[in-house]
C-alpha atoms as a PDB file:
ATOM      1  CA  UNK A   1      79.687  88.095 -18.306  1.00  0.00           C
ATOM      2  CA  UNK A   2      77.560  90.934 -19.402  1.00  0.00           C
ATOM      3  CA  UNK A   3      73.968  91.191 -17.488  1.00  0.00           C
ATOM      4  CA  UNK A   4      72.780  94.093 -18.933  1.00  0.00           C
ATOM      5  CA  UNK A   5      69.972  92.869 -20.988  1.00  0.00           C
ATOM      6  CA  UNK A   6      67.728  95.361 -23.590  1.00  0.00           C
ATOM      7  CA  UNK A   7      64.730  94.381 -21.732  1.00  0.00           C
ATOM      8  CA  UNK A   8      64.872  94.700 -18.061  1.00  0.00           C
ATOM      9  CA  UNK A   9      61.286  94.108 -15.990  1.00  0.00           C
ATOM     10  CA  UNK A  10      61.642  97.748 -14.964  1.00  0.00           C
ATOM     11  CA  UNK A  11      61.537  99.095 -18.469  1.00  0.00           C
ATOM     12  CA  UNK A  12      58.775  96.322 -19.541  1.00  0.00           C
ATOM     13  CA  UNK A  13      56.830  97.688 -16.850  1.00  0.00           C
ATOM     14  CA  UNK A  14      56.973 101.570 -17.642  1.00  0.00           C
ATOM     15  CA  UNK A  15      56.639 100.386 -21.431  1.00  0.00           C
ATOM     16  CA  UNK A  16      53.460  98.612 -20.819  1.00  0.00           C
ATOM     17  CA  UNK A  17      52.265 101.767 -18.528  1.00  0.00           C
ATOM     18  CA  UNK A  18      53.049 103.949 -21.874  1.00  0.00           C
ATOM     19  CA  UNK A  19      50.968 101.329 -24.060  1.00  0.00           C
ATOM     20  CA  UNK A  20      47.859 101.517 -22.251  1.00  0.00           C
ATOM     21  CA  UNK A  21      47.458 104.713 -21.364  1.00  0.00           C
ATOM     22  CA  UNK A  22      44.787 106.340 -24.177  1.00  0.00           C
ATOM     23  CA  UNK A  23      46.204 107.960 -27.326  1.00  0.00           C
ATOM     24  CA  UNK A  24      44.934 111.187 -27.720  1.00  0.00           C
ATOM     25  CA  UNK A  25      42.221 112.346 -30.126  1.00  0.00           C
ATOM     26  CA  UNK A  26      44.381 114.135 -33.158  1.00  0.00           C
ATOM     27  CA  UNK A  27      42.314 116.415 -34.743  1.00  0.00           C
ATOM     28  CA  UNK A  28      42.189 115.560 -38.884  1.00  0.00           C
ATOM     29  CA  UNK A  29      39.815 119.022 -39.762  1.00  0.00           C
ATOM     30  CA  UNK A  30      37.236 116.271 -41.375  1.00  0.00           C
ATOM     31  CA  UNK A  31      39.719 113.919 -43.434  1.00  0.00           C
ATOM     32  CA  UNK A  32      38.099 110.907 -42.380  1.00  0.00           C
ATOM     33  CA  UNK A  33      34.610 112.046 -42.717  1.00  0.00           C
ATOM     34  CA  UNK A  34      35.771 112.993 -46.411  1.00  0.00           C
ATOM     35  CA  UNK A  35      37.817 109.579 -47.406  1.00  0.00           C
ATOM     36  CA  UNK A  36      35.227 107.365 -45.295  1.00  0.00           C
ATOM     37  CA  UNK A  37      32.973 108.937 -47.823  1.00  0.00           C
ATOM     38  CA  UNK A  38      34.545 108.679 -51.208  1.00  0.00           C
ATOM     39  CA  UNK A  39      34.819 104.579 -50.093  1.00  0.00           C
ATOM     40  CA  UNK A  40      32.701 102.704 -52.021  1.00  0.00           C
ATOM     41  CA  UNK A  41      29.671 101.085 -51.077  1.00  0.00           C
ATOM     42  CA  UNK A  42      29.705  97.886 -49.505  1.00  0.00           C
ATOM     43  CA  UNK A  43      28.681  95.027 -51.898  1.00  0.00           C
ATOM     44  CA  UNK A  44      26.185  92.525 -51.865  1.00  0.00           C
ATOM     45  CA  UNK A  45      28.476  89.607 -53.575  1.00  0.00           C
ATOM     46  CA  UNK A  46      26.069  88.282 -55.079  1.00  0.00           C
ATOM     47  CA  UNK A  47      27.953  87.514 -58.499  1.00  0.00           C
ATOM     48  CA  UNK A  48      30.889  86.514 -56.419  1.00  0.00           C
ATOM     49  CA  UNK A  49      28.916  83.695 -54.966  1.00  0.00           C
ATOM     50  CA  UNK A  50      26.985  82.864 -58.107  1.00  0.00           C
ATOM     51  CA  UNK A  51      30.670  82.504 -59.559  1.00  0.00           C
ATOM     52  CA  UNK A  52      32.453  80.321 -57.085  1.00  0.00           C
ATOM     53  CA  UNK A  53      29.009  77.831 -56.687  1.00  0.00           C
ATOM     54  CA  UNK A  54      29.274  77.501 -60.762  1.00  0.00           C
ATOM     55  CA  UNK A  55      32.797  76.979 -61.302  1.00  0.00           C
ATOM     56  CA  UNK A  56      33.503  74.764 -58.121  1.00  0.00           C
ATOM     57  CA  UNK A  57      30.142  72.850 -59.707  1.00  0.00           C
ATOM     58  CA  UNK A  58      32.170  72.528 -63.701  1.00  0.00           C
ATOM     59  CA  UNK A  59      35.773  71.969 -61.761  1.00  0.00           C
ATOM     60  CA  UNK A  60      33.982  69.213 -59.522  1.00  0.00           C
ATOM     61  CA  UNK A  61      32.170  67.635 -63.094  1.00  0.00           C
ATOM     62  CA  UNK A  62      35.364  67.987 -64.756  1.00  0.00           C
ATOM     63  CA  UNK A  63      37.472  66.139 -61.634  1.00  0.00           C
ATOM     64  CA  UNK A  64      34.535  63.386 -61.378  1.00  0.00           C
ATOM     65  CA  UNK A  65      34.948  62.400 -65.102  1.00  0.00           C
ATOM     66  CA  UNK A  66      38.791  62.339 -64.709  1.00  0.00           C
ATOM     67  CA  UNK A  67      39.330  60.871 -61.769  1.00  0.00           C
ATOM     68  CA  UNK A  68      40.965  57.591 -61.356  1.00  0.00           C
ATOM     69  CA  UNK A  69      37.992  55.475 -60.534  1.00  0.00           C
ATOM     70  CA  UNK A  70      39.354  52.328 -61.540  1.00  0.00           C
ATOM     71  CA  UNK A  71      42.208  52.697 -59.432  1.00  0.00           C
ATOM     72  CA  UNK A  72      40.560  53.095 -55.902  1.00  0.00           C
ATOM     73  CA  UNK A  73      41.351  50.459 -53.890  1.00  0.00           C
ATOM     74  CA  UNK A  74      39.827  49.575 -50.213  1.00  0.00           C
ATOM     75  CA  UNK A  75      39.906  52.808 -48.577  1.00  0.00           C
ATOM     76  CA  UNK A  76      40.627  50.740 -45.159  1.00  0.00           C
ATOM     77  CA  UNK A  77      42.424  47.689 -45.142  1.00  0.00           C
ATOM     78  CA  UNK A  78      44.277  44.882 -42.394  1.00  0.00           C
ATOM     79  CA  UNK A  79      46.767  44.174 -44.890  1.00  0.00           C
ATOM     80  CA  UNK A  80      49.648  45.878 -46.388  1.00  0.00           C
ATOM     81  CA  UNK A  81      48.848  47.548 -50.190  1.00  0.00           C
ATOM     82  CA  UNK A  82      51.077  46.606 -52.391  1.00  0.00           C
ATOM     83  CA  UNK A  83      50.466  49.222 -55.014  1.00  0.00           C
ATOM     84  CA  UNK A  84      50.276  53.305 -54.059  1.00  0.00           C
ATOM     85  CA  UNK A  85      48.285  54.160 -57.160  1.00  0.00           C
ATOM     86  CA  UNK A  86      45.468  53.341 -54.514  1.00  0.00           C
ATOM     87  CA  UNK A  87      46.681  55.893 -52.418  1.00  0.00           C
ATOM     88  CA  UNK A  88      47.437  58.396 -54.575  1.00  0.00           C
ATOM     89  CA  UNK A  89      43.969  58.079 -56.212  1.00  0.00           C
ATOM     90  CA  UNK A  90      42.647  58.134 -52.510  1.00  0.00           C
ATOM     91  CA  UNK A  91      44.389  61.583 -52.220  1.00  0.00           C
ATOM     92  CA  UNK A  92      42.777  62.845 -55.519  1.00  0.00           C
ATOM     93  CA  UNK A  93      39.274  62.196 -54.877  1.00  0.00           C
ATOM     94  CA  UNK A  94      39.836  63.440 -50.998  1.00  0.00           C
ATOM     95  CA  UNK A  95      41.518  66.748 -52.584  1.00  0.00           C
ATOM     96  CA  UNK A  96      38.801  67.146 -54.552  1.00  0.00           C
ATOM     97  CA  UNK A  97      36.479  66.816 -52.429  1.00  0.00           C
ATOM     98  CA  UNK A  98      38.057  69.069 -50.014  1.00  0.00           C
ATOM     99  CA  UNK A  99      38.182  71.432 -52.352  1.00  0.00           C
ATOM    100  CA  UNK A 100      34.769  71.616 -53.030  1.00  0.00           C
ATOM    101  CA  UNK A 101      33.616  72.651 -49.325  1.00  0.00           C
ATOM    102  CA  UNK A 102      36.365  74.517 -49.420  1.00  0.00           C
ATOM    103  CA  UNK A 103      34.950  76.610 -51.973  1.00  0.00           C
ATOM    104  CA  UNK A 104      31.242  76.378 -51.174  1.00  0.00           C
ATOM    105  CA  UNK A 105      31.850  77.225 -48.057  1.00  0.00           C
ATOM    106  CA  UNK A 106      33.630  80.338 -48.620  1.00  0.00           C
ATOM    107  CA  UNK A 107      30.826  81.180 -51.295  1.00  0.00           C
ATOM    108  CA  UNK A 108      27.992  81.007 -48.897  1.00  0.00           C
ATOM    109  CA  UNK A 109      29.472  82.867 -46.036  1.00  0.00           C
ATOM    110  CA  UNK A 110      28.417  86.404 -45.111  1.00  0.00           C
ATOM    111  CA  UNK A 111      32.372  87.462 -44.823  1.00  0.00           C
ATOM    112  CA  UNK A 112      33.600  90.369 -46.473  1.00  0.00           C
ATOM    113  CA  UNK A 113      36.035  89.279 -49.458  1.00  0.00           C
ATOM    114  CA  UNK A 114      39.861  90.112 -48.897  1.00  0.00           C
ATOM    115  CA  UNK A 115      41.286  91.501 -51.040  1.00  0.00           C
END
């Protein structure tokens, strides 16, 4: 049986002594000064929100006038359901509705935007 395993405490230890000791300073002769400068400005995402609030607003019109209204059934219920076009109209409207604070939410907050 072989025991020698690739990560023995020992060599955690001195790795972990070699990860926390401070890297140090390489000097870059002003290369981040010059690319932290040619970044562009910070934006105020103002249009982004303006966008997401108005289409999440059309999308959620559009989903409320084709949603399956008729088909909702008792959202709780003691006895069995016979049909799952309840529940899969259940699922629609909870989607939607998900996705709507989903998307205001995201709009609203003060997070920078991935990209």
């Amino acid at each position: 049986m072989n025991t020698d395993l690739p990560n023995q405490p020992e060599e955690d230890a001195a790795l972990e002594a070699l990860l926390k000791e401070p890297a140090p300073y390489i000097p870059d002769e002003g290369f981040t000064a010059r690319v932290m400068a040619t970044l562009p400005q910070k934006r105020t995402g103002l249009v982004r929100k303006i966008i997401l609030i108005g289409s999440s607003a059309v999308g959620f019109v559009l989903a409320a006038l084709w949603l399956p209204w008729q088909q909702l059934g008792p959202l709780w219920t003691t006895q069995p359901i016979q049909d799952s076009g309840s529940d899969a109209a259940w699922l629609a409207v909870f989607t939607v509705l998900a996705s709507l604070a989903w998307t205001v939410t995201n709009a609203l907050s003060d997070e920078p935007e991935m990209r």
